[in-house]
Protein backbone atom coordinates (compact mmCIF):
# COMPACT_ATOMS: atom_id res chain seq x y z
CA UNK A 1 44.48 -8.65 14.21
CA UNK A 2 48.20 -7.89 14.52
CA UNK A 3 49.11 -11.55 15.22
CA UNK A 4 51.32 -13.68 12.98
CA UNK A 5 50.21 -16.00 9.93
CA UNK A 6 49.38 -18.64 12.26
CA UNK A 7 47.30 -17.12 14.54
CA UNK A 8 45.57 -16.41 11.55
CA UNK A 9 45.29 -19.57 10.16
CA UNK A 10 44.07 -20.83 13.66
CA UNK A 11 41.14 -18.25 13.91
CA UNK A 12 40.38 -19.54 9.88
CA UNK A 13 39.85 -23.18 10.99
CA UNK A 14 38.02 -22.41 14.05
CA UNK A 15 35.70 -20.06 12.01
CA UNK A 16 35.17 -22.68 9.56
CA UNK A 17 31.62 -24.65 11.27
CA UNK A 18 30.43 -20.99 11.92
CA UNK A 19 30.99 -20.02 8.16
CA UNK A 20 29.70 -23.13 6.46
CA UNK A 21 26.20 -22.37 8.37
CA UNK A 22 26.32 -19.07 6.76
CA UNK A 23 27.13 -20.23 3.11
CA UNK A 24 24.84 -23.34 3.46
CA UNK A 25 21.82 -21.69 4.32
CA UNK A 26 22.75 -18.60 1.22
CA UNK A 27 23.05 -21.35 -1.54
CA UNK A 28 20.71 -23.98 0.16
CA UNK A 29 23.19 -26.99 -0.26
CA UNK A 30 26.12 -27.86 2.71
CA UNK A 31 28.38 -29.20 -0.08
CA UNK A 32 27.96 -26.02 -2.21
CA UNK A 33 28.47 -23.90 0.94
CA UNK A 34 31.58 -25.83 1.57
CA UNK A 35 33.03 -24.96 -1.96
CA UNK A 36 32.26 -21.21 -1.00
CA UNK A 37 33.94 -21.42 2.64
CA UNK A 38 36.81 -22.87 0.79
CA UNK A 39 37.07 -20.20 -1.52
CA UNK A 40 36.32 -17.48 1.13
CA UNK A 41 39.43 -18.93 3.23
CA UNK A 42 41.98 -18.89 0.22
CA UNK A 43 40.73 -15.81 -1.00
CA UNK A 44 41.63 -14.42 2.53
CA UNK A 45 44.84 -16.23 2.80
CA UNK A 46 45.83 -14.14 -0.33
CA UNK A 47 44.66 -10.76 1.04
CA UNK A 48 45.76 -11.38 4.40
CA UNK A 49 49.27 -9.67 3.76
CA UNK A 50 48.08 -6.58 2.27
CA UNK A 51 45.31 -5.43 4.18
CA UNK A 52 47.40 -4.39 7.23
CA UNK A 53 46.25 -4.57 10.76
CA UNK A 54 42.26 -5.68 10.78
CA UNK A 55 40.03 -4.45 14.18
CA UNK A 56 37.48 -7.31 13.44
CA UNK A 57 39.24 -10.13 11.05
CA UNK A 58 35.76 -11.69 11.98
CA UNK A 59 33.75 -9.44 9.95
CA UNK A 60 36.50 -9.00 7.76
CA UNK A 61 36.24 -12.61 7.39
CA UNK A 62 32.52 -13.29 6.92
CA UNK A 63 32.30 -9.69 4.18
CA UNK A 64 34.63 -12.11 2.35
CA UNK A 65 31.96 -15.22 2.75
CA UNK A 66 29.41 -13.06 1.67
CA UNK A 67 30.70 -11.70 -1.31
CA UNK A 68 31.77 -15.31 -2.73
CA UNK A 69 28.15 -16.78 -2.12
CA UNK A 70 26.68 -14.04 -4.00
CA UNK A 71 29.08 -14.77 -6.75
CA UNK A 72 28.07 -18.15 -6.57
CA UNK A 73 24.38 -17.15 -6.86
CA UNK A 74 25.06 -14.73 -9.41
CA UNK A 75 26.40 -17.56 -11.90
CA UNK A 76 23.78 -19.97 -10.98
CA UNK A 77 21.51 -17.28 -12.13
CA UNK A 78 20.04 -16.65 -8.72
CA UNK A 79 21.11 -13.10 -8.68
CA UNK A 80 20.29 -10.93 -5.23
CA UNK A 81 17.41 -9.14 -5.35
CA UNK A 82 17.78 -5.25 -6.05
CA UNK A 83 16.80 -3.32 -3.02
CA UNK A 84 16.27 0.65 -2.35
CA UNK A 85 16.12 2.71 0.66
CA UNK A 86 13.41 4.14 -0.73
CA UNK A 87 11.54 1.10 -0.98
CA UNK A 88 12.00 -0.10 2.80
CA UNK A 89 9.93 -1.22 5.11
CA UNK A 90 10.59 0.41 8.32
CA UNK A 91 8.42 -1.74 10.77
CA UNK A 92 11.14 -2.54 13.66
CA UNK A 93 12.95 -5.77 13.65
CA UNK A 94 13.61 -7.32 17.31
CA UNK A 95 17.14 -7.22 18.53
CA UNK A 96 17.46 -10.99 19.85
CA UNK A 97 17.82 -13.96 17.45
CA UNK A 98 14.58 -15.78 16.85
CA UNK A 99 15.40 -19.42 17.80
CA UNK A 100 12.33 -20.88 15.91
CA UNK A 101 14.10 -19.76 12.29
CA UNK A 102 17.28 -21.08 12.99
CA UNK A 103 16.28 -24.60 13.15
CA UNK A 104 14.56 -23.86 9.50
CA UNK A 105 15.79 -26.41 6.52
CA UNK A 106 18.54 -24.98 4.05
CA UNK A 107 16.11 -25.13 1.25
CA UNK A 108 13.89 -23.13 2.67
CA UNK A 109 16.33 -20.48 3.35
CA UNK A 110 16.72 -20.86 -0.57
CA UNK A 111 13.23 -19.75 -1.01
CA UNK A 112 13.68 -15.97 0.46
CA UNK A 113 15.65 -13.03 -1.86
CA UNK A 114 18.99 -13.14 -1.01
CA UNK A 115 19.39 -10.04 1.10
CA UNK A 116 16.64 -11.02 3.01
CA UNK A 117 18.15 -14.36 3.53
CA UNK A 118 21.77 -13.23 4.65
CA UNK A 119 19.97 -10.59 7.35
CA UNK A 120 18.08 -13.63 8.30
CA UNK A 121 20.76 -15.90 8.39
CA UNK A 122 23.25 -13.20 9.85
CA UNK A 123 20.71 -12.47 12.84
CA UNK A 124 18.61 -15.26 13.54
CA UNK A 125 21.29 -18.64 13.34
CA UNK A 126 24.41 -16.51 13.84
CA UNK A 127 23.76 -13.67 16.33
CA UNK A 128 25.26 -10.66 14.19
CA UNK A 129 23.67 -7.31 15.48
CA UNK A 130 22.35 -4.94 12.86
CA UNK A 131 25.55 -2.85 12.41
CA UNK A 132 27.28 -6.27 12.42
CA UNK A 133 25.00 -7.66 9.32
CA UNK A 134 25.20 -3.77 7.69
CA UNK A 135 28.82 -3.96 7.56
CA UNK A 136 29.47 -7.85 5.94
CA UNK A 137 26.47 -6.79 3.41
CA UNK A 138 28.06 -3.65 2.46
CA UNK A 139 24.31 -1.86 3.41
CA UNK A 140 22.89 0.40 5.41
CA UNK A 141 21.43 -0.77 8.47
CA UNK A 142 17.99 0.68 7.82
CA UNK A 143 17.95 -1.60 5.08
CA UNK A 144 19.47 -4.54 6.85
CA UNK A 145 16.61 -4.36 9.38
CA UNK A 146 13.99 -4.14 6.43
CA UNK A 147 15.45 -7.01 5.21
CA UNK A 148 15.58 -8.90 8.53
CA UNK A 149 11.42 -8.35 9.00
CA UNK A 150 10.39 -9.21 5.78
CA UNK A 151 12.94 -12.45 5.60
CA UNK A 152 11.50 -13.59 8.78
CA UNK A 153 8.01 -12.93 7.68
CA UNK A 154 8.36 -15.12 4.72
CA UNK A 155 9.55 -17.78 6.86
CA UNK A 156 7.75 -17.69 8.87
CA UNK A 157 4.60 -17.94 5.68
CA UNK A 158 6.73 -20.73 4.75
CA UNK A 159 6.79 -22.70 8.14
CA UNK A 160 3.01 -22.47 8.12
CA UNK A 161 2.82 -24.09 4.57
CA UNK A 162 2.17 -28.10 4.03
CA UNK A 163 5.58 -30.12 4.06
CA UNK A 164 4.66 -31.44 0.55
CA UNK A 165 7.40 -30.39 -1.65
CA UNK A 166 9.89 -32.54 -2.19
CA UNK A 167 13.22 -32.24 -4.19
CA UNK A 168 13.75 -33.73 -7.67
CA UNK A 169 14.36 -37.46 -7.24
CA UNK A 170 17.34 -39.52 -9.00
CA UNK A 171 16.57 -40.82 -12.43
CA UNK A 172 16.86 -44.31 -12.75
CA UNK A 173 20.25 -44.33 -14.59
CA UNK A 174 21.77 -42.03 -11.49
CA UNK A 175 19.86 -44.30 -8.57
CA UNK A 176 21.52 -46.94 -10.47
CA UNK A 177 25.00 -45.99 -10.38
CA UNK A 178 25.20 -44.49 -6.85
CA UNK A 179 23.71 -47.86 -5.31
CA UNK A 180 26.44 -49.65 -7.05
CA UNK A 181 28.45 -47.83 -5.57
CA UNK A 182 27.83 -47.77 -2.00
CA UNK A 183 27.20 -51.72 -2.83
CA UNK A 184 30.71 -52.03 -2.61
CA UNK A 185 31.22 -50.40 0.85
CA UNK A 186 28.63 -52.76 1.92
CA UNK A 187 30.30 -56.27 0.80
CA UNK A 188 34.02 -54.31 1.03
CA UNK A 189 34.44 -54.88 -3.14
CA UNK A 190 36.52 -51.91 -3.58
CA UNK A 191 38.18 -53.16 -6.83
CA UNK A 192 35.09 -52.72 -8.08
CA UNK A 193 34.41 -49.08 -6.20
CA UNK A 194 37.92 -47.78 -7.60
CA UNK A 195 36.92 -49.28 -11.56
CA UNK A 196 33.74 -46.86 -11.23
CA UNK A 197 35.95 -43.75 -10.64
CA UNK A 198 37.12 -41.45 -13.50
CA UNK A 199 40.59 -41.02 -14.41
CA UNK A 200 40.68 -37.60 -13.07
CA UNK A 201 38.49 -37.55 -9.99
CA UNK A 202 39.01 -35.20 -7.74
CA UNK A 203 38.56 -36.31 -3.61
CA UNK A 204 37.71 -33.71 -1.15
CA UNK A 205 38.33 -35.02 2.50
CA UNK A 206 36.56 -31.65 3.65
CA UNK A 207 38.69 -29.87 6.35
CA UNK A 208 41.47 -32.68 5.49
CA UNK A 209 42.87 -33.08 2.46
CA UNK A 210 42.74 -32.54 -1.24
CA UNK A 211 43.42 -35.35 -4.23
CA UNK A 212 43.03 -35.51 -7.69
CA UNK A 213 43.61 -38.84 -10.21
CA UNK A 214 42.30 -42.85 -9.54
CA UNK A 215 46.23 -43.70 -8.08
CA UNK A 216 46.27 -40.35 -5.73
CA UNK A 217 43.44 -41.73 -3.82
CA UNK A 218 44.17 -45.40 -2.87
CA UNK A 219 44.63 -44.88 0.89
CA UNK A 220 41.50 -42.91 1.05
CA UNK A 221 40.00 -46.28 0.13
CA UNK A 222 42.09 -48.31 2.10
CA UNK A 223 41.03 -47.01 5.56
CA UNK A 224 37.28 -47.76 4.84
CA UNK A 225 38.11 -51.34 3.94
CA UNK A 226 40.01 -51.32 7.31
CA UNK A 227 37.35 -50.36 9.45
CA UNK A 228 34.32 -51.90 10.51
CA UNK A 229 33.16 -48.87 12.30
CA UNK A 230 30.77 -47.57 9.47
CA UNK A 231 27.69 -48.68 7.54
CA UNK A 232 26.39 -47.54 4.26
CA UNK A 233 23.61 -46.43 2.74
CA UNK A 234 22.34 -44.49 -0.66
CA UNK A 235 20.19 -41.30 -0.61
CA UNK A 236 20.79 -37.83 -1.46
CA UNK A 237 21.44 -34.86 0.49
CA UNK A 238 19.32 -31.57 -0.26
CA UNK A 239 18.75 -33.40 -3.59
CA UNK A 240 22.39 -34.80 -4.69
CA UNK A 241 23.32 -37.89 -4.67
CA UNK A 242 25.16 -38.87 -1.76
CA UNK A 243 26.20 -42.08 0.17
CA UNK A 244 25.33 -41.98 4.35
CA UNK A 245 27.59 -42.76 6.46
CA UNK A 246 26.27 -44.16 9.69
CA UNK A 247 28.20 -44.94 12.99
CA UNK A 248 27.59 -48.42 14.04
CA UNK A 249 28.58 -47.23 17.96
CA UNK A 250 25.62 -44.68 17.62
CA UNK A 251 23.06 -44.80 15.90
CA UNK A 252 21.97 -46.84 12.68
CA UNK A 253 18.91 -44.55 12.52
CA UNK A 254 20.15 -41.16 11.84
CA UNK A 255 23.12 -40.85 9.85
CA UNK A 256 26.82 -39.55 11.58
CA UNK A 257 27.94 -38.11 7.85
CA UNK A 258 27.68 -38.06 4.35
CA UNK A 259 29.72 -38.45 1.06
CA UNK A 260 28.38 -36.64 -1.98
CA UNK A 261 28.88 -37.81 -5.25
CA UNK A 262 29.10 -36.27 -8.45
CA UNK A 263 29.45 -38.71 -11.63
CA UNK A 264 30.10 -38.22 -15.37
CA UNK A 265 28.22 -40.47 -17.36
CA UNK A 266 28.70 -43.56 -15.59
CA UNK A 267 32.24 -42.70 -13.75
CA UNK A 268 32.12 -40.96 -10.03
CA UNK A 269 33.71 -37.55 -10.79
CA UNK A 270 34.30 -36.13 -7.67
CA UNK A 271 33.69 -37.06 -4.17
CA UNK A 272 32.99 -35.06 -1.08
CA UNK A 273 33.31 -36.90 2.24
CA UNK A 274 32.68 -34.81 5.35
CA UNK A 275 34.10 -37.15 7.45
CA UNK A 276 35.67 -34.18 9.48
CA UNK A 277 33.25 -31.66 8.92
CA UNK A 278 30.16 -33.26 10.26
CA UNK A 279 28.97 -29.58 11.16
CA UNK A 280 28.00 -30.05 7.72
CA UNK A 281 24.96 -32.34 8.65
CA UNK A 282 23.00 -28.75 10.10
CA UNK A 283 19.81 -28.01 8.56
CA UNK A 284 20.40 -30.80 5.44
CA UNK A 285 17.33 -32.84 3.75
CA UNK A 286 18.07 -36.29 3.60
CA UNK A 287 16.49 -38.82 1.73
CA UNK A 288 17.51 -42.40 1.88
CA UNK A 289 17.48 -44.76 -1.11
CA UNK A 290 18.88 -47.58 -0.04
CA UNK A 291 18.88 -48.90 3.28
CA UNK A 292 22.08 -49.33 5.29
């Protein structure tokens, strides 16, 4: 790409939806994989400049991606799984996406070795070919197709299995504090929303805007209690708690969004709304708590 900054930038916000499928289905949470697309982005922002003229920014783009989600696994202890060329399995992977493993859960996803899972995730919900997926994994692309057949054997062991496992529920203490919070969307009390937040919290209007600090995030507030649009519920998203956001135009069935929560002791920490991102809702396990 020999275009200027913004042309750049442009390409970066329109790649956005297509990374966040990527980095959801490596960590097995959308608001995790939002963090890493976040990161990925600045982290190519920076390098932009001194990398010179790029053939494929795309790939360029997505090597990036790839590289922060393993980070991200490697400090949540989920470290990728060694793999050797002499250990392959050379049974031929077919060229064409599989669309039955695209529609699979993000958790499951979690479930497979991580270079199995980005060749999965690379081919099968993304389209990458095999020299695409070699080069963003930094591998060979004997071994990306090794990967790519035993990934979607797995899942496809997995999509056979009974639907019976179910993520950690809230403790009481938690369920407590996140229905009292979406309480107040309910009735419109949000004196008493804003007196649960923390000092410091930090607001992430995903794809928006960026705040930090109780008095920073006042209009955020202020537009809720303004529209009339929205009802509330409490549940958790791929196991974190989370308020849904449902439109009252569409549907009061199927949520439109959600807005995960994170809380320190009993004060909301940092919020997550993906208001604007609602590519976000892709492949997510909901569970709902509290009826809207």
């Amino acid at each position: 790409m020999t275009g200027h900054a913004s042309d750049f930038e442009t390409m970066l916000t329109a790649m956005r939806p297509t990374l966040h499928r990527y980095c959801a289905r490596m960590t097995g949470s959308a608001v995790d994989g939002e963090d890493i697309v976040q990161e990925a982005m600045l982290k190519a922002l920076t390098a932009r400049g001194s990398v010179g003229p790029l053939d494929n920014p795309r790939g360029w783009l997505f090597r990036i991606a790839h590289n922060a989600a393993l980070d991200f696994l490697r400090r949540r202890r989920h470290a990728p799984q060694p793999h050797t060329e002499e250990d392959l399995d050379m049974v031929a992977a077919p060229d064409t996406p599989d669309p039955d493993i695209a529609t699979a859960s993000l958790r499951t996803f979690l479930r497979l070795p991580a270079f199995q899972r980005s060749a999965v995730i690379l081919k099968d919900v993304l389209g990458h070919s095999l020299d695409e997926i070699s080069a963003i994994t930094g591998t060979s692309e004997p071994a990306a197709k090794s990967a790519l057949q035993r990934g979607r054997a797995r899942l496809r062991e997995m999509a056979a299995e009974p639907d019976d496992i179910e993520l950690p529920m809230l403790s009481d203490a938690m369920r407590a504090r996140l229905v009292a919070y979406v309480e107040g969307f309910k009735v419109g009390d949000f004196d008493a929303v804003r007196a649960m937040l923390a000092d410091d919290v930090k607001l992430d209007l995903v794809a928006k805007l960026q705040k930090r600090g109780k008095g920073e995030i006042a209009e955020y507030y202020g537009r809720y209690a303004a529209s009339e649009q929205w009802a509330f519920a409490a549940g958790t998203v791929d196991g974190r708690a989370a308020m849904l956001v449902y439109d009252r135009e569409v549907s009061l069935n199927a949520p439109a969004y959600f807005v995960a929560l994170d809380f320190d002791g009993d004060r909301v920490s940092s919020i997550h709304d993906f208001l604007f991102a609602r590519y976000a809702m892709e492949g997510i396990t909901v569970h709902v708590v509290d009826r809207p």
